[in-house]
C-alpha atoms as a PDB file:
ATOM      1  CA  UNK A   1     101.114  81.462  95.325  1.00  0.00           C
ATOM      2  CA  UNK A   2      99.790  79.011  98.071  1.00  0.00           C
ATOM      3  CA  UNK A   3      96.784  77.073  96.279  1.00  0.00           C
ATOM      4  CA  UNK A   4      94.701  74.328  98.784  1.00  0.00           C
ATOM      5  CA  UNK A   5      92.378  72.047  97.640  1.00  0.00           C
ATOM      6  CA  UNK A   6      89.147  70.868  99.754  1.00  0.00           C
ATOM      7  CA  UNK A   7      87.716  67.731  98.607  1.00  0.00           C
ATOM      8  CA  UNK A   8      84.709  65.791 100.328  1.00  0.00           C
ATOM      9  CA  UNK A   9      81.135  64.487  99.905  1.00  0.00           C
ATOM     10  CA  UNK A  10      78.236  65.723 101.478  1.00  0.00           C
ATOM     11  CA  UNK A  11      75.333  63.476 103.286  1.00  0.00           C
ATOM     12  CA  UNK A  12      72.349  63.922 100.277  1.00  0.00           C
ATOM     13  CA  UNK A  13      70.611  65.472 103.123  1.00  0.00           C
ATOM     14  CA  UNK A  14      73.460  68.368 103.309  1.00  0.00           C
ATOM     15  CA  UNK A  15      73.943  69.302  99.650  1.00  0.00           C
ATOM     16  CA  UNK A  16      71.367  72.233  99.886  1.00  0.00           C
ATOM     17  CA  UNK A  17      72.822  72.918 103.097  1.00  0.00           C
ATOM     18  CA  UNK A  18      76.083  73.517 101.542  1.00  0.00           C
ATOM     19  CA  UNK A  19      74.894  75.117  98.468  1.00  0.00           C
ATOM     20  CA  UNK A  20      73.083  77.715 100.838  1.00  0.00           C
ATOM     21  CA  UNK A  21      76.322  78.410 102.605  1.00  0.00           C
ATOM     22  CA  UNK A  22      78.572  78.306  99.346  1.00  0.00           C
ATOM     23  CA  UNK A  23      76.014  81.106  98.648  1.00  0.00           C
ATOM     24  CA  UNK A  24      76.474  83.154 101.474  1.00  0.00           C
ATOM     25  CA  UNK A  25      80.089  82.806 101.705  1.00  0.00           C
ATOM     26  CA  UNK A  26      80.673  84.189  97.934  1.00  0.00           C
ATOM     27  CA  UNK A  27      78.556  86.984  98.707  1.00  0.00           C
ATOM     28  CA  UNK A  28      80.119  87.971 101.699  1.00  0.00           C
ATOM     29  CA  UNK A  29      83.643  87.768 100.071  1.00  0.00           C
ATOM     30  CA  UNK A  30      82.309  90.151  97.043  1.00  0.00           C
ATOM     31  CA  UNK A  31      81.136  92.680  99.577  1.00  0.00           C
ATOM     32  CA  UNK A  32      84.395  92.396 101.777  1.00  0.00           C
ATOM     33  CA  UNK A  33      86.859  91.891  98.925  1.00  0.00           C
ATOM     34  CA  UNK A  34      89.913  90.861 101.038  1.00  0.00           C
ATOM     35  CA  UNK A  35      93.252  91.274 100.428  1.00  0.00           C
ATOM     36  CA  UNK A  36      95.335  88.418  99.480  1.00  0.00           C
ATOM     37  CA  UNK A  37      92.943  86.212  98.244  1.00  0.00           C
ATOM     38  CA  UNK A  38      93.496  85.662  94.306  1.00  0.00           C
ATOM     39  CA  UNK A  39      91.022  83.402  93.554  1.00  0.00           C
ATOM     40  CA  UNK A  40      88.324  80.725  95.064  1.00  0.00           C
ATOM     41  CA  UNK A  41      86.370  78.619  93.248  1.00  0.00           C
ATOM     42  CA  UNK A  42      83.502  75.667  94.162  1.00  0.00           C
ATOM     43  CA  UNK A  43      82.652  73.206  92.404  1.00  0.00           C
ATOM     44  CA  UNK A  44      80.332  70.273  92.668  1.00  0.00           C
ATOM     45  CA  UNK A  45      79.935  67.049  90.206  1.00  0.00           C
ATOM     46  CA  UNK A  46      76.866  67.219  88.672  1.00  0.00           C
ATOM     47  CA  UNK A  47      73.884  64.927  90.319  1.00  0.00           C
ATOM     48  CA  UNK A  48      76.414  64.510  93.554  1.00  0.00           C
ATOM     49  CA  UNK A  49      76.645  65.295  96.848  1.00  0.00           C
ATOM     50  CA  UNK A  50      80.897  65.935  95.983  1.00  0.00           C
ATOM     51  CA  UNK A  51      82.140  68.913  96.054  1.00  0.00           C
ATOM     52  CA  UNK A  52      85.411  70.532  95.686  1.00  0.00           C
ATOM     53  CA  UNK A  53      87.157  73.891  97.423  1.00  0.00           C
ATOM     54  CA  UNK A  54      90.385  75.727  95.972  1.00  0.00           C
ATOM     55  CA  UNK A  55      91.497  78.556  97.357  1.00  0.00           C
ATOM     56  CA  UNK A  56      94.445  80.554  95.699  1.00  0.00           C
ATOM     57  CA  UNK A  57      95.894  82.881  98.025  1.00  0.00           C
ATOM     58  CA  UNK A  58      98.769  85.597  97.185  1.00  0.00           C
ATOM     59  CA  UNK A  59     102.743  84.145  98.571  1.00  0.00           C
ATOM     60  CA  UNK A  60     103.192  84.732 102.340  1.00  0.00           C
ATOM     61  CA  UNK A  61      99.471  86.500 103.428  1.00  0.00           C
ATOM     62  CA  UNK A  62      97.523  84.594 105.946  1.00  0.00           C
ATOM     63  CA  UNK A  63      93.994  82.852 104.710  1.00  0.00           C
ATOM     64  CA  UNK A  64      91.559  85.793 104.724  1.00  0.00           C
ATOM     65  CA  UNK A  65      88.577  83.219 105.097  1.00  0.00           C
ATOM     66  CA  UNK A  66      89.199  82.532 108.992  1.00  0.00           C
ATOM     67  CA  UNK A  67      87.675  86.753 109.089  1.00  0.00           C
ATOM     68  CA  UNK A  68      84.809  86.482 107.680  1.00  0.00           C
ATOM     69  CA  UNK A  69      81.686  85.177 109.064  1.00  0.00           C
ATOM     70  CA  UNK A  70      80.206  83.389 106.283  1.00  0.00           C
ATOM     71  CA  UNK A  71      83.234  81.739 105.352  1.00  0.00           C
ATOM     72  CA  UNK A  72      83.619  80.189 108.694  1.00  0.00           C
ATOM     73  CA  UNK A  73      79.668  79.473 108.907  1.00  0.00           C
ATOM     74  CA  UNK A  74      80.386  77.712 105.439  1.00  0.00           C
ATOM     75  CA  UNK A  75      83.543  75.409 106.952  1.00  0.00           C
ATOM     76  CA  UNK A  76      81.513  74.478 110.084  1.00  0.00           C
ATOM     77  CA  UNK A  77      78.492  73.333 107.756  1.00  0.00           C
ATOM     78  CA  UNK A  78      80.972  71.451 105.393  1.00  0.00           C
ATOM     79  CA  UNK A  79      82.182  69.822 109.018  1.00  0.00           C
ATOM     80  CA  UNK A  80      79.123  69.171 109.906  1.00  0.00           C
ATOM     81  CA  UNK A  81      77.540  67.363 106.354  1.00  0.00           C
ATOM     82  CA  UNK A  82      80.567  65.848 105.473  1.00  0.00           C
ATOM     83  CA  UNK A  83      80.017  61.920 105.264  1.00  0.00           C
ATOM     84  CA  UNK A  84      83.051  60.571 107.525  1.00  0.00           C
ATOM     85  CA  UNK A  85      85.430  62.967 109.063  1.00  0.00           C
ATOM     86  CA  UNK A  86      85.518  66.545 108.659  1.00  0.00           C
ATOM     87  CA  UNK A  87      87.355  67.199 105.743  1.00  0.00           C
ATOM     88  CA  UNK A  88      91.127  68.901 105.566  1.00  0.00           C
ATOM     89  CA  UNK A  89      92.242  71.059 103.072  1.00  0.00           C
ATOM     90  CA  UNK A  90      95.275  69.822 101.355  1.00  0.00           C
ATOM     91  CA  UNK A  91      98.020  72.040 100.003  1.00  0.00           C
ATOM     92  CA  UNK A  92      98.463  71.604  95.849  1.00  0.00           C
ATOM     93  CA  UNK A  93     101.823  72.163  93.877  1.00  0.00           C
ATOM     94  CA  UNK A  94     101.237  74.088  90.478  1.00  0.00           C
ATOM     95  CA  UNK A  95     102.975  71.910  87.573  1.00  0.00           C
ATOM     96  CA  UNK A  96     101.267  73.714  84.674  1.00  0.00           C
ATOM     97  CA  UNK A  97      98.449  76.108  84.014  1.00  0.00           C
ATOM     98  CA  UNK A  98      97.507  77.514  80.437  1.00  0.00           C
ATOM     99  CA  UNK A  99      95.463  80.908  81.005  1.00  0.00           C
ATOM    100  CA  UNK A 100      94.840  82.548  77.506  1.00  0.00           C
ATOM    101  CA  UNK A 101      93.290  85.584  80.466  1.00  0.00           C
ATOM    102  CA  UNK A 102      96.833  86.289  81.350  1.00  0.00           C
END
């Protein structure tokens, strides 16, 4: 299972911006439910404007986020509040995971 990994900080002024759209974006996704996405999670370090994306998505299905609205209004703000350039996801190799869920 592909897993990517978006890592960035936000301009202080942009954290609410990107909370807002973090917002949106989940909602959307557990109205739409798509296919082939196993699991995405957001996380930000407490009292910072850093945040970080991972996306798991099921072996050989193509990133469900690019169809829906929110998710794409979400990237473009993340774009937009990032401090330096717009941030890239980067692909992560799984060496270990203990899930007592599984």
């Amino acid at each position: 299972m592909p897993t990517m990994m978006l890592q960035y900080k936000a301009a202080e002024s942009g954290v609410s911006e990107v909370l807002s759209a973090v917002e949106a974006a989940f909602a959307a996704l557990d109205a739409r439910k798509p296919k082939g996405l196993v699991r995405f999670s957001y996380y930000r370090k407490p009292g910072t404007a850093e945040f970080v994306g991972l996306l798991e998505l099921e072996a050989g299905v193509e990133n469900p986020l690019f169809g829906i609205e929110a998710a794409r209004a979400l990237q473009a703000t993340v774009s937009r509040v990032a401090v330096g350039a717009a941030p890239m996801p980067v692909p992560l190799e799984l060496v270990a995971m203990h899930d007592p869920r599984r």
